[in-house]
Protein backbone atom coordinates (compact mmCIF):
# COMPACT_ATOMS: atom_id res chain seq x y z
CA UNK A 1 -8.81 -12.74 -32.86
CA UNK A 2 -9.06 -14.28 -29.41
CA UNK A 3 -10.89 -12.25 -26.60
CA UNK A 4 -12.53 -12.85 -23.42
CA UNK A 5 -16.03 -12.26 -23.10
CA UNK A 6 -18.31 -11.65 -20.65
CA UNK A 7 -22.41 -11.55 -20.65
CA UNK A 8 -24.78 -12.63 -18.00
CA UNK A 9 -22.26 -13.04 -15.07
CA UNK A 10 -20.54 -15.22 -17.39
CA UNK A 11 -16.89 -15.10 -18.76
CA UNK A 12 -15.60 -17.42 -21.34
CA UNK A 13 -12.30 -17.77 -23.80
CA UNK A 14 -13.12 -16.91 -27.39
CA UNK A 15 -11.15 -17.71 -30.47
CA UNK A 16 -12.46 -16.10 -34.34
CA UNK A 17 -13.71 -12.63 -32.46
CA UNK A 18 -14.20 -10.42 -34.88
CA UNK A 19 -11.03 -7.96 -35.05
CA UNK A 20 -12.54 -4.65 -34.86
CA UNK A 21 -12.03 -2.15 -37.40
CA UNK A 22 -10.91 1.90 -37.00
CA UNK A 23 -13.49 4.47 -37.80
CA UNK A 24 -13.01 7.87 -38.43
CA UNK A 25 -10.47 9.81 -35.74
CA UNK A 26 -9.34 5.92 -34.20
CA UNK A 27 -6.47 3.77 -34.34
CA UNK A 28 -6.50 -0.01 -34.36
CA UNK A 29 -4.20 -1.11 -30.96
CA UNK A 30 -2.46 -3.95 -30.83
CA UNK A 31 -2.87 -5.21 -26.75
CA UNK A 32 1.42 -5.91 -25.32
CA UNK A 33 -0.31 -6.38 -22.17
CA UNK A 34 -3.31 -6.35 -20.03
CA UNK A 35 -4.40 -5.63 -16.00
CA UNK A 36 -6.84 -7.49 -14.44
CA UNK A 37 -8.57 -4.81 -11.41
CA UNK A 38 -11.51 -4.82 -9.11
CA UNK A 39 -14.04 -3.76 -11.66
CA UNK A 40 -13.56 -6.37 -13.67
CA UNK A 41 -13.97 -9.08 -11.00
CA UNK A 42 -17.08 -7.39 -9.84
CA UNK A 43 -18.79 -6.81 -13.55
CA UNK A 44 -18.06 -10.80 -14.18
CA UNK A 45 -20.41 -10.63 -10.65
CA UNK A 46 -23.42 -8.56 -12.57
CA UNK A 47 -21.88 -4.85 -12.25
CA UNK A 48 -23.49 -2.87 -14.39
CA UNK A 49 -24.55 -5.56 -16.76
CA UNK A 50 -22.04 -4.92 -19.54
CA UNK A 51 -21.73 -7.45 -22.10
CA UNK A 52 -18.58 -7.66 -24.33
CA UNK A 53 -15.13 -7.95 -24.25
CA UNK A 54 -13.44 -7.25 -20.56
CA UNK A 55 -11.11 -5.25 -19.55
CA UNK A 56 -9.36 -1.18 -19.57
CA UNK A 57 -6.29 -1.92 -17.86
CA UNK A 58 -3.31 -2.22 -21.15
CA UNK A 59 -0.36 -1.22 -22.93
CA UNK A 60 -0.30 -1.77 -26.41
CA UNK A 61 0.88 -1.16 -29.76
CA UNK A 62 -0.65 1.27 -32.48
CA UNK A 63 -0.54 -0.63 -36.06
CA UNK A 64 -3.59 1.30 -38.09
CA UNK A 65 -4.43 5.00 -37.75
CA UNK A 66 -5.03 6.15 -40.89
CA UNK A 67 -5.69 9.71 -40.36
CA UNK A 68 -2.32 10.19 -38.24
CA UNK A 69 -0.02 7.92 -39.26
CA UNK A 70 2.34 9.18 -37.28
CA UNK A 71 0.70 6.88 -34.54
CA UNK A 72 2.04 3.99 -36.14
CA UNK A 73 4.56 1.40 -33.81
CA UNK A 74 3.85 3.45 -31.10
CA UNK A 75 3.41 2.09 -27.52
CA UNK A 76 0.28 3.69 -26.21
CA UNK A 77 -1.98 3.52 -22.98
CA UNK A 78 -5.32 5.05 -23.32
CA UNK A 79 -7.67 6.77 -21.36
CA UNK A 80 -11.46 4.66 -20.84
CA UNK A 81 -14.28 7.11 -21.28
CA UNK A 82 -15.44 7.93 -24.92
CA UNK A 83 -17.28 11.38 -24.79
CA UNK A 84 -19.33 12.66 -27.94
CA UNK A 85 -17.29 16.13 -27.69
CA UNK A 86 -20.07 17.98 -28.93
CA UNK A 87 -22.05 18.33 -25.26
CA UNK A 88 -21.71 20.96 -22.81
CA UNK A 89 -19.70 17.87 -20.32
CA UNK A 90 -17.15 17.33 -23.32
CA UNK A 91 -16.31 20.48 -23.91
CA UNK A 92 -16.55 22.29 -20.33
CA UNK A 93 -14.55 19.40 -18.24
CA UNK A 94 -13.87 16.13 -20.36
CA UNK A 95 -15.45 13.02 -21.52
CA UNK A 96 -15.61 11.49 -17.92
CA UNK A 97 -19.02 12.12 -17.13
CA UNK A 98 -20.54 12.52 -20.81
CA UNK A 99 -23.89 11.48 -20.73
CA UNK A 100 -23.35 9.75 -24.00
CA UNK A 101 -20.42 8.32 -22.93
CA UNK A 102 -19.06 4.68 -23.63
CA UNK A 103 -16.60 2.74 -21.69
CA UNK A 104 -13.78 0.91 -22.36
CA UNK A 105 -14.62 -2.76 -21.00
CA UNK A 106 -16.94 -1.32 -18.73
CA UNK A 107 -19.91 0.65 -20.65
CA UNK A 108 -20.87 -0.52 -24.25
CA UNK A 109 -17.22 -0.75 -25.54
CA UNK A 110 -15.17 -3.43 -25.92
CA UNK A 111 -12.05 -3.52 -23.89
CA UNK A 112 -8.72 -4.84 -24.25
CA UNK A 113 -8.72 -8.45 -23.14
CA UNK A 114 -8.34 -8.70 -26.61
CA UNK A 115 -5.41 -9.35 -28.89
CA UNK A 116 -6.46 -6.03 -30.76
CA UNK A 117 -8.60 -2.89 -29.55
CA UNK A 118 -9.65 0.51 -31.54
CA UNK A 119 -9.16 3.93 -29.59
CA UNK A 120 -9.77 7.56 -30.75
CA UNK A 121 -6.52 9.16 -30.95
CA UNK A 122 -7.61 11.81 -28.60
CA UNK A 123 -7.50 8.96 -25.85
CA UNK A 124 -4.07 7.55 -26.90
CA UNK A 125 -1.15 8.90 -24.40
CA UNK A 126 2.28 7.58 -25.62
CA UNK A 127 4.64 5.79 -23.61
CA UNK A 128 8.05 6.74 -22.49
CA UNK A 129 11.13 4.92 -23.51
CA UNK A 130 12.00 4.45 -20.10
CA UNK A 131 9.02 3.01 -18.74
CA UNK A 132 8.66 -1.59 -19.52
CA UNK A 133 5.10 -2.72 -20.13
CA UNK A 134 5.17 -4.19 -16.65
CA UNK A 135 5.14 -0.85 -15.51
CA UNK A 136 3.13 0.77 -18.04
CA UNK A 137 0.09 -1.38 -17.63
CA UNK A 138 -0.21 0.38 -14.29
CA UNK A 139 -0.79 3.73 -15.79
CA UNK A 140 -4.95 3.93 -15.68
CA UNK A 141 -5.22 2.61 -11.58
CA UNK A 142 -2.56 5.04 -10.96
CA UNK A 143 -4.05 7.91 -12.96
CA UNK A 144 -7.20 7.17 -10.39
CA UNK A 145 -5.06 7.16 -7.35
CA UNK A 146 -3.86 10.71 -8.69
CA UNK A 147 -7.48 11.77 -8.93
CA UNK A 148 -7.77 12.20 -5.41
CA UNK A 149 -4.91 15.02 -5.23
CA UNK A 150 -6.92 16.92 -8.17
CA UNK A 151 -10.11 16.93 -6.14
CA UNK A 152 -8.74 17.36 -2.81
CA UNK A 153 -5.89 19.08 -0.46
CA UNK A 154 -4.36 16.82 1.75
CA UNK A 155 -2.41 18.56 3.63
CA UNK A 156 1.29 17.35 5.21
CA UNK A 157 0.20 17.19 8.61
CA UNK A 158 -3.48 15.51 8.02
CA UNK A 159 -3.73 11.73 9.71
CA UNK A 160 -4.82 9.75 6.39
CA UNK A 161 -5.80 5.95 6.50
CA UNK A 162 -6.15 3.72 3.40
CA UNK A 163 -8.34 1.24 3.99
CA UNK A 164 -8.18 -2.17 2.00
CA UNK A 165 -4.08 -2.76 1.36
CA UNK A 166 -5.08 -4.05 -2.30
CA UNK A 167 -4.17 -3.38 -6.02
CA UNK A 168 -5.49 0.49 -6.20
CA UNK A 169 -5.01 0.79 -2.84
CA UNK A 170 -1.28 0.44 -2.71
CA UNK A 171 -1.34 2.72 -5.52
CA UNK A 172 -3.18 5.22 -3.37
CA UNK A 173 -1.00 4.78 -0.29
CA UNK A 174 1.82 5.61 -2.46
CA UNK A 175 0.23 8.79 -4.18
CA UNK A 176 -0.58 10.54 -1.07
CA UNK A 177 2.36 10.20 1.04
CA UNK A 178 4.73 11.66 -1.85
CA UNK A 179 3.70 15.50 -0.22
CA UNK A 180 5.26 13.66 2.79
CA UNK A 181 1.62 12.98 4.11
CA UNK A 182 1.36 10.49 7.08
CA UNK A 183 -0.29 7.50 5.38
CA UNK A 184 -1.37 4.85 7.22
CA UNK A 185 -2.67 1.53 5.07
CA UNK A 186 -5.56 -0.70 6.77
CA UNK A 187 -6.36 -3.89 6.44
CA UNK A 188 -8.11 -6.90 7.74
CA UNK A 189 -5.09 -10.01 8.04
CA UNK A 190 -1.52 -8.84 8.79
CA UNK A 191 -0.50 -10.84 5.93
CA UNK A 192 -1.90 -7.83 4.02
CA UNK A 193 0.25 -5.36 5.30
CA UNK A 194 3.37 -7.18 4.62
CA UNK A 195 4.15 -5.62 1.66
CA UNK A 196 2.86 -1.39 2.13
CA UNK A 197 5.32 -1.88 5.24
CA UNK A 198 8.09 -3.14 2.94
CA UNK A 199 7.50 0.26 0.86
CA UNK A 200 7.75 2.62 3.86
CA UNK A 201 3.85 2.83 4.48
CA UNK A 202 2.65 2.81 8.29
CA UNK A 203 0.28 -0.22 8.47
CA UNK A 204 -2.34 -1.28 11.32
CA UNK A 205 -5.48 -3.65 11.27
CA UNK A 206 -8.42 -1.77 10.42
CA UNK A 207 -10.45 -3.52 13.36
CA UNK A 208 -7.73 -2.16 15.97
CA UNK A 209 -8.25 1.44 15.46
CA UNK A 210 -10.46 3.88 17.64
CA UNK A 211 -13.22 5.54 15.77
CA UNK A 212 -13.19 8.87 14.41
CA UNK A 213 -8.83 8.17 14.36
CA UNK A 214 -8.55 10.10 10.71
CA UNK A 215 -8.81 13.50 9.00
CA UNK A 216 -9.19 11.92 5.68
CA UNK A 217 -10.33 8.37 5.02
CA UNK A 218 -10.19 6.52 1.40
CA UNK A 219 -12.04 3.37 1.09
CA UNK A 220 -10.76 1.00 -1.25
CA UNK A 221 -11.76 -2.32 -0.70
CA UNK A 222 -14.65 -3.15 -2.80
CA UNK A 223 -16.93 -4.54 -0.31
CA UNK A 224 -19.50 -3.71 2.45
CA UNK A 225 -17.36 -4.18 5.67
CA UNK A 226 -14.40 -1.50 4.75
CA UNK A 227 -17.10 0.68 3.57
CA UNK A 228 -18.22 0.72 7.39
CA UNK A 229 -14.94 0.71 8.81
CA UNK A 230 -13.98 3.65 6.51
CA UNK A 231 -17.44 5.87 7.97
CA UNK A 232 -16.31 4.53 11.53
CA UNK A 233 -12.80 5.81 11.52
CA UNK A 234 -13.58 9.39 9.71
CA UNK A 235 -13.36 12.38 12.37
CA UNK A 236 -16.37 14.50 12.48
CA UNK A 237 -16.10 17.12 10.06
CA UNK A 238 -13.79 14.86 7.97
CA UNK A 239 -13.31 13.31 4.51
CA UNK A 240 -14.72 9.87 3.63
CA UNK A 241 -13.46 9.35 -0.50
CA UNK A 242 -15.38 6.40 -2.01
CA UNK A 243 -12.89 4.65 -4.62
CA UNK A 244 -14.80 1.37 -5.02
CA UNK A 245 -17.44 0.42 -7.29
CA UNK A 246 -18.95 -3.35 -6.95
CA UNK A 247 -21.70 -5.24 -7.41
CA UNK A 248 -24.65 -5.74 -4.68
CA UNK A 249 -26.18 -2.69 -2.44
CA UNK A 250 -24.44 -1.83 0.89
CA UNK A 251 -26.62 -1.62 3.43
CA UNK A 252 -25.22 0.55 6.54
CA UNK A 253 -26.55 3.42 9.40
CA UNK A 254 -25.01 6.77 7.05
CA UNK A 255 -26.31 8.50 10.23
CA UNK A 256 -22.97 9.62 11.27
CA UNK A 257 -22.40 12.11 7.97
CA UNK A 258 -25.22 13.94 9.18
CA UNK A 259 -24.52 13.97 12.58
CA UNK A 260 -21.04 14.34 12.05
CA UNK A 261 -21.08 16.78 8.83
CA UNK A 262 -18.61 14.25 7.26
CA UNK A 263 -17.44 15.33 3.57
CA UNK A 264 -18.24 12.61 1.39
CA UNK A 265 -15.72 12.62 -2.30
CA UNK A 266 -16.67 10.27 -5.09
CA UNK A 267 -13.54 9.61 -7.31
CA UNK A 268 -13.04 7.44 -10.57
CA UNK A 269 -10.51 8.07 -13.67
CA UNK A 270 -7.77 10.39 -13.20
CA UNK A 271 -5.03 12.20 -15.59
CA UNK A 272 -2.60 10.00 -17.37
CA UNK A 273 0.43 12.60 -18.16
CA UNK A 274 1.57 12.83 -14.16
CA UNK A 275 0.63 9.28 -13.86
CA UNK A 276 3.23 8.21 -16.62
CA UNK A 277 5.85 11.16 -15.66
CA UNK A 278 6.02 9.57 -12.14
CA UNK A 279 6.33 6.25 -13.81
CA UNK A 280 9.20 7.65 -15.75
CA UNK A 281 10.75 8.74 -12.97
CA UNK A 282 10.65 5.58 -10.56
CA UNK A 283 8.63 7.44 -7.93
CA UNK A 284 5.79 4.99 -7.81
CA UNK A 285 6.72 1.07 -7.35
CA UNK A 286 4.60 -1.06 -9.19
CA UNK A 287 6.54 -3.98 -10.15
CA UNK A 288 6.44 -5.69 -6.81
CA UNK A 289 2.83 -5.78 -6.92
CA UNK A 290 2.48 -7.90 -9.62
CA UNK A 291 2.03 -11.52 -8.77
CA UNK A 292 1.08 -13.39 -11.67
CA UNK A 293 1.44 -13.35 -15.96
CA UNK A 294 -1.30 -15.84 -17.73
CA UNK A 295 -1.73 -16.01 -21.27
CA UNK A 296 -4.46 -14.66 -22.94
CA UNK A 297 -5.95 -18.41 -23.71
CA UNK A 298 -6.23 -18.89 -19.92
CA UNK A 299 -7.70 -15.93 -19.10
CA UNK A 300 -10.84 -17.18 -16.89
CA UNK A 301 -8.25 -19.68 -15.20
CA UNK A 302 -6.35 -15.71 -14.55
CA UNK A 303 -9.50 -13.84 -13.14
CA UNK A 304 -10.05 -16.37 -10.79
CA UNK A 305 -6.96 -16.07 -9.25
CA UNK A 306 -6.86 -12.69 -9.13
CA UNK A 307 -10.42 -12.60 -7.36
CA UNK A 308 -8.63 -14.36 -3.94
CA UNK A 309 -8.43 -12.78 -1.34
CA UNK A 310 -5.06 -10.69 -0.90
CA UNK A 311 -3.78 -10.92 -4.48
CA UNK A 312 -2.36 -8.41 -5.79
CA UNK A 313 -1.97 -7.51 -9.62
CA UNK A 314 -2.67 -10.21 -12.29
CA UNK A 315 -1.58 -9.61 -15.94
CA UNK A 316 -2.73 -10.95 -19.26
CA UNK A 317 -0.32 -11.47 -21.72
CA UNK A 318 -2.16 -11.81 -25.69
């Protein structure tokens, strides 16, 4: 099969990849289509050194599971993290933080930039009727935009900034003003803003606001200057939620969570069943971010668009 690969900071097109085969409890995945994100851009940087196929972002097709064949010409997402279910993590709160844990396209599993992928079943989540590939491929960065209402309360009346206007944060933005929470997206360029004004979202440029301006800050902009600008504009006794993961150390005075007892809220994967239902039901737009469709066999020629700055989604198309 064809695939894109990545190993030593290095991403190239590869045709006669071996098609991977189900094991016991899996089903073989057909990819319909493919999301390039953040992560990916910064692991073809060195992130985490994975080597393999790329990508977690898909909707596909099931054509093998032998052991449920109900599966079969099913449109599936799946869920990323492969847990051993046999640890205390598994089976007290999910695969997500499994200490054996593999990765789809991100930890010692091959992802989906791929024409075919295998899954256990027990990460398959089918697709509605209702809801086009184009919309389904948005399911996982959505499902992490929902993780922030499982871990926190935001409540109505809180001042909450986004800050980086990008593909998950646009999803964000979206998530946490449904509870009619006042939202306001940041970003560097106005030219960034265009579009989370055009959905209803109040807008401002990061660099223009006073410090300590918001109850609850998320930072979503994958690098070291909206990391600062998130810790500047937290209130004292705020909420600072770190959504980004890239490649590099930041290097930054953290003096003011001391001084200022700020909360500080890792978040990663969230829960794919709300993420779809709000799909379903048109609450969430997603099409308008999408900016550009490449083919499979110009997949490099695809990442490197998506890495400029201000683009929102690219997808792959096998």
């Amino acid at each position: 099969m064809q695939a894109l690969y990545v190993a030593d900071g290095r991403l190239s097109y590869r045709q006669g990849y071996p098609k991977p085969e189900p094991g016991p409890g899996e089903a073989l995945v057909r990819v319909r289509l493919a999301g390039i994100c953040a992560t990916d851009l910064e692991i073809v940087k060195g992130y985490g050194g994975f080597k393999g196929v790329l990508g977690h972002e898909f909707v596909g097709q099931v054509e093998a599971a032998t052991e449920e064949p109900s599966w079969v010409g099913k449109r599936v997402v799946g869920t990323i993290n492969l847990g051993c279910w046999q640890c205390r993590v598994c089976l007290g709160e999910g695969p997500e933080h499994c200490p054996q844990r593999t990765v789809l396209g991100i930890i010692q599993k091959d992802g989906i930039f791929a024409d075919y992928v295998t899954l256990p079943l027990v990460n398959l989540r089918p697709v509605p009727d209702e809801v086009p590939d184009e919309e389904a491929v948005f399911t996982e960065p959505l499902a992490a935009a929902l993780r922030i209402r499982e871990q926190l309360v935001v409540p109505p009346t809180a001042r909450v900034a986004v800050v980086g206007p990008g593909r998950l944060g646009m999803l964000i933005g979206q998530v946490l003003a449904l509870a009619g929470t006042r939202v306001t997206m940041l970003g560097r360029l106005p030219a960034s803003l265009a579009l989370p004004a055009q959905l209803g979202l109040e807008t401002g440029l990061a660099g223009d606001m006073a410090d300590d301006s918001f109850d609850f800050v998320v930072e979503a902009t994958g690098n070291e200057a909206g990391l600062a600008h998130s810790l500047r504009l937290v209130r004292p006794l705020g909420t600072l939620v770190m959504k980004s993961t890239f490649a590099g150390a930041a290097t930054m005075d953290l003096s003011k969570l001391v001084v200022g007892e700020i909360t500080v809220v890792g978040s990663r994967c969230g829960p794919f069943e709300p993420a779809l239902r709000l799909l379903a039901q048109g609450k969430i737009a997603v099409r308008r971010m999408i900016e550009a469709e490449y083919p499979l066999a110009e997949g490099t020629a695809a990442l490197t668009h998506a890495a400029r700055p201000g683009v929102r989604k690219v997808l792959l198309r096998p």
